[in-house]
Every structure is written in structure tokens, then in C-alpha cells.
C-alpha atoms as a PDB file:
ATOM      1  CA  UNK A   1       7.073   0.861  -0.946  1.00  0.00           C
ATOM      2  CA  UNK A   2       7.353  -0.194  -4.127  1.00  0.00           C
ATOM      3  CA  UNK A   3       5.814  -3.290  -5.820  1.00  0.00           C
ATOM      4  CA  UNK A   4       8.572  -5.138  -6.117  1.00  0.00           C
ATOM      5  CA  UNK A   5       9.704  -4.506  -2.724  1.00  0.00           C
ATOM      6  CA  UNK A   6       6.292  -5.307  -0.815  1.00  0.00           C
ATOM      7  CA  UNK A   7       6.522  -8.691  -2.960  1.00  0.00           C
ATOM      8  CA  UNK A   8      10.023  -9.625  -1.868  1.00  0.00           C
ATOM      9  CA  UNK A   9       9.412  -8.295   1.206  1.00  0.00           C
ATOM     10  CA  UNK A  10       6.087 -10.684   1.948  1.00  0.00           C
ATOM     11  CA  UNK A  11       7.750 -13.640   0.638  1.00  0.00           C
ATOM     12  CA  UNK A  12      10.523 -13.635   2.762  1.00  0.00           C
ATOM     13  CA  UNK A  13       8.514 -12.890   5.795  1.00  0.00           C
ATOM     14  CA  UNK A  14       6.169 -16.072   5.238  1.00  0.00           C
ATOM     15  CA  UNK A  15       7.324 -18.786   3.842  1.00  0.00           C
ATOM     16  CA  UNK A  16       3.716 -19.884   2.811  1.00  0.00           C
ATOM     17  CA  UNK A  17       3.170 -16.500   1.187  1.00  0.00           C
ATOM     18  CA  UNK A  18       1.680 -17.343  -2.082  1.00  0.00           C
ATOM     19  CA  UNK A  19      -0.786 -14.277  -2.786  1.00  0.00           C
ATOM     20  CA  UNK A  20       1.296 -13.108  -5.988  1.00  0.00           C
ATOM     21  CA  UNK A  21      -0.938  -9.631  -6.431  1.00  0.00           C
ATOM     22  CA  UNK A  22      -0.825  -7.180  -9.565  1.00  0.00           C
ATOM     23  CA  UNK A  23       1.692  -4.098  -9.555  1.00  0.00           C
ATOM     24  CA  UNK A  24      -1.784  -2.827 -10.259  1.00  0.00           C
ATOM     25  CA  UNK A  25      -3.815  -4.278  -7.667  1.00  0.00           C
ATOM     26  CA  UNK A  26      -0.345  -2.974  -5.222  1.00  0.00           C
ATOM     27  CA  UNK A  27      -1.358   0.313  -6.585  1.00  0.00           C
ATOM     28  CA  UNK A  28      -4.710   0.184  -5.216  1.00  0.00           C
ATOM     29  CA  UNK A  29      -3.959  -1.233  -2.121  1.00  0.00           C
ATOM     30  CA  UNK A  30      -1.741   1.588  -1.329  1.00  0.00           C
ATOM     31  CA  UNK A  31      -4.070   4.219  -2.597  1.00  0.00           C
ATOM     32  CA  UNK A  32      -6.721   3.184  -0.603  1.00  0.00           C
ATOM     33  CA  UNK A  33      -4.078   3.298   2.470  1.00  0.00           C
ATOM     34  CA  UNK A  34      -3.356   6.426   1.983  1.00  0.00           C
ATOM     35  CA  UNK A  35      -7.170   7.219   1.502  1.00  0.00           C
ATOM     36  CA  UNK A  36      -7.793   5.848   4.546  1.00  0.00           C
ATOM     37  CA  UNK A  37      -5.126   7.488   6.761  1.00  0.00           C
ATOM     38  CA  UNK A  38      -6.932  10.572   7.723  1.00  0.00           C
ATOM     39  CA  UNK A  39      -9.375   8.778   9.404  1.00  0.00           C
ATOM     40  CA  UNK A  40      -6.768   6.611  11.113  1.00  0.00           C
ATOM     41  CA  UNK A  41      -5.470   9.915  12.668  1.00  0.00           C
ATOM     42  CA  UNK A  42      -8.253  10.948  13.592  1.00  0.00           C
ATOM     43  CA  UNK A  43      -9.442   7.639  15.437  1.00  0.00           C
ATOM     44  CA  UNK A  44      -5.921   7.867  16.931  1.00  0.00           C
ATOM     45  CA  UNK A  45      -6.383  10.865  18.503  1.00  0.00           C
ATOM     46  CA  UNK A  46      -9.301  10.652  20.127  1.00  0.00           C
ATOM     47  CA  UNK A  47      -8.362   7.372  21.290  1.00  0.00           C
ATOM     48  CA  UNK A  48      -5.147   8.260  22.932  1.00  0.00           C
ATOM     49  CA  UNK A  49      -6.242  12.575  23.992  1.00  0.00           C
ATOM     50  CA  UNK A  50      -7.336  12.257  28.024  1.00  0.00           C
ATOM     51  CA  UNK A  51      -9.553  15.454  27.220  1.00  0.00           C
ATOM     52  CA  UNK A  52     -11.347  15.506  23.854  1.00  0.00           C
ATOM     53  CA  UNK A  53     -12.157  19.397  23.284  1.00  0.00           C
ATOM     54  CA  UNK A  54     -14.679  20.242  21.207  1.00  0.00           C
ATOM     55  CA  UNK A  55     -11.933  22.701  19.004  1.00  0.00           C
ATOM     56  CA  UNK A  56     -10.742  19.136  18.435  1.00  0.00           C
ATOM     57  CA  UNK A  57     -13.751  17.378  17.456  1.00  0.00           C
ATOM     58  CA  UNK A  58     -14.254  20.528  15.284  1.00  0.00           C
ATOM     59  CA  UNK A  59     -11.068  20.234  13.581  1.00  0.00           C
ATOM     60  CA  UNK A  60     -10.825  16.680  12.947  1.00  0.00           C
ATOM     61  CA  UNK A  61     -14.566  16.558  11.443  1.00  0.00           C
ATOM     62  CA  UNK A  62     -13.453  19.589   9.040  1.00  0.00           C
ATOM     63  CA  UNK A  63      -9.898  18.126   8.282  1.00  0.00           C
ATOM     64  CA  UNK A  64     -12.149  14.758   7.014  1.00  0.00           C
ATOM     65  CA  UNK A  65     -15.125  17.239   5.248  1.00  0.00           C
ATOM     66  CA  UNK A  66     -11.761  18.813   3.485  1.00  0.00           C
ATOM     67  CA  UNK A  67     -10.207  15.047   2.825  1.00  0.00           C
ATOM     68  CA  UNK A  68     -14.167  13.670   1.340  1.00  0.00           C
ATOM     69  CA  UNK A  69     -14.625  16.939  -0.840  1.00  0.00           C
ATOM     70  CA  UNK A  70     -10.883  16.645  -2.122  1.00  0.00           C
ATOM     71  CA  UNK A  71     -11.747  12.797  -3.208  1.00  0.00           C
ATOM     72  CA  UNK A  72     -14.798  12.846  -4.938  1.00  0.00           C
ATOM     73  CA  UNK A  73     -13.407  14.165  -7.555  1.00  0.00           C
ATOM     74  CA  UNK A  74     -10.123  11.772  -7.952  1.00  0.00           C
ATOM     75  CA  UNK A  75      -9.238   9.709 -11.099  1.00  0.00           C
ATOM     76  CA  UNK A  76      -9.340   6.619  -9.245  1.00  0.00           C
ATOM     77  CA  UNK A  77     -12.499   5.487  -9.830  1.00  0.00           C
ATOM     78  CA  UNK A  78     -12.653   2.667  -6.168  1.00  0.00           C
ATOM     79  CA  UNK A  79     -11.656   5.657  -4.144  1.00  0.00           C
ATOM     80  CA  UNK A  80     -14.511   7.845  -5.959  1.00  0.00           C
ATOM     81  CA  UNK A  81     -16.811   5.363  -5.112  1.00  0.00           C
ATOM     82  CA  UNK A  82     -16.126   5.216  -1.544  1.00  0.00           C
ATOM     83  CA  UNK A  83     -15.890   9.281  -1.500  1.00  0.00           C
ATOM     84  CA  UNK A  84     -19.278   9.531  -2.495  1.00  0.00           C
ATOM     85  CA  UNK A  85     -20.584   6.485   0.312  1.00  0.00           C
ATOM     86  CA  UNK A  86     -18.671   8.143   2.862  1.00  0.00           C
ATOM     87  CA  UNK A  87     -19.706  11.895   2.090  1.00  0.00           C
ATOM     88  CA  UNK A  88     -23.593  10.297   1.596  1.00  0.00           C
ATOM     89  CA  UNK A  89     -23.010   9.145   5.922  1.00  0.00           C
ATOM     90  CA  UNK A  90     -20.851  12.158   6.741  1.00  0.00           C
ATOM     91  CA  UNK A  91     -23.797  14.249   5.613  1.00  0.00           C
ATOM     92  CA  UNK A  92     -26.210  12.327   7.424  1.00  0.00           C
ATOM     93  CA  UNK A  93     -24.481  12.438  10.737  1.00  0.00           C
ATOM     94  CA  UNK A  94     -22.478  16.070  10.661  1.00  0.00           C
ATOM     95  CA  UNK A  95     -24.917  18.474   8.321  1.00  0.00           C
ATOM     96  CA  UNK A  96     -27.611  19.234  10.785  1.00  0.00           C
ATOM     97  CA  UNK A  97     -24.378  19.407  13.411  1.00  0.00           C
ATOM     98  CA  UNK A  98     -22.255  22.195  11.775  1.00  0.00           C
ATOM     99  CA  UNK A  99     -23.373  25.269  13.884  1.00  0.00           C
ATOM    100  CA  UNK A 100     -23.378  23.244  17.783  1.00  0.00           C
ATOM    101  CA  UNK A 101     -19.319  22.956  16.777  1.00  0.00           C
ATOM    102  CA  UNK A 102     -18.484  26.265  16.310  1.00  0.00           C
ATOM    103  CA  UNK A 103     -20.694  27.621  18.921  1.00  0.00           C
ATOM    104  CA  UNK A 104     -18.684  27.149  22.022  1.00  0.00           C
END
């Protein structure tokens, strides 16, 4: 959604909506959304799969190694910075853990 239309939008959901953000500050909100979606999917599905295979822990750990490596390198320089905090923790959890996925 647009600026404009998130505004409008707000405001005539809450009548006591008085947050008047940036089109900028908008931009980075929905940035960081969609930064933030693969990992939403991937909570989702483990949440809501009765079985949890490990071909789907497998996948879903390389789908967010793919979605870190792909943002570290982005012009947006918040999402960069949260890359590079994330990848530090995804490294310290899933490096040592690489080989016990694919070996089934």
C-alpha cells in the first residue's frame, strides 16, 4: 500500500490516530515487512505442520541462509544492519549444524 493510502486508511480506522509518519519512514516500515516475511513463513509453518521433517527444517534454514546472504548486501542501510546481526546468530546457531541436516 501506498503512503497515502496507509495514512487515510489509519485515520479513518481510529479516530485518535494522530501518528502522522514520513512517506519515508512508510518506506521503511514496509521494507522491513517485507524483510521480515521469510521468517514469518517459516515460524508459520512449523507452527501449524503436525510432523516437522527434517527435509523441512533443512529447507526453511537454507531458504533464510539464501534470504541473510541476499540482504547484506542491500542499499538500505537499517536492513544491512540487521542482515549482518542476524547472519552474526544464524552462524552461531546453524554453522557447526550444516552436515546433521543433510545427513538423513
Amino acid at each position: 500500500m501506498s503512503f497515502n493510502i496507509w495514512h487515510h486508511h489509519l485515520a479513518s480506522c481510529d479516530p485518535n490516530y494522530a501518528c502522522l509518519l514520513s512517506e519515508n519512514k512508510w518506506s521503511h516500515a514496509s521494507d522491513l515487512c517485507l524483510f521480515l516475511k521469510v521468517f514469518y513463513n517459516a515460524t508459520n509453518l512449523f507452527y501449524t505442520t503436525k510432523q516437522v521433517t527434517s527435509n523441512l527444517i533443512f529447507e526453511e534454514i537454507l531458504s533464510i541462509y539464501h534470504h541473510l546472504r541476499r540482504h547484506c548486501e542491500t542499499s538500505n542501510e537499517h536492513i544491512r544492519a540487521l542482515t549482518y546481526k542476524m547472519q552474526e546468530n544464524f552462524d552461531k546457531y546453524f554453522k557447526s549444524y550444516n552436515i546433521i541436516f543433510v545427513v538423513q
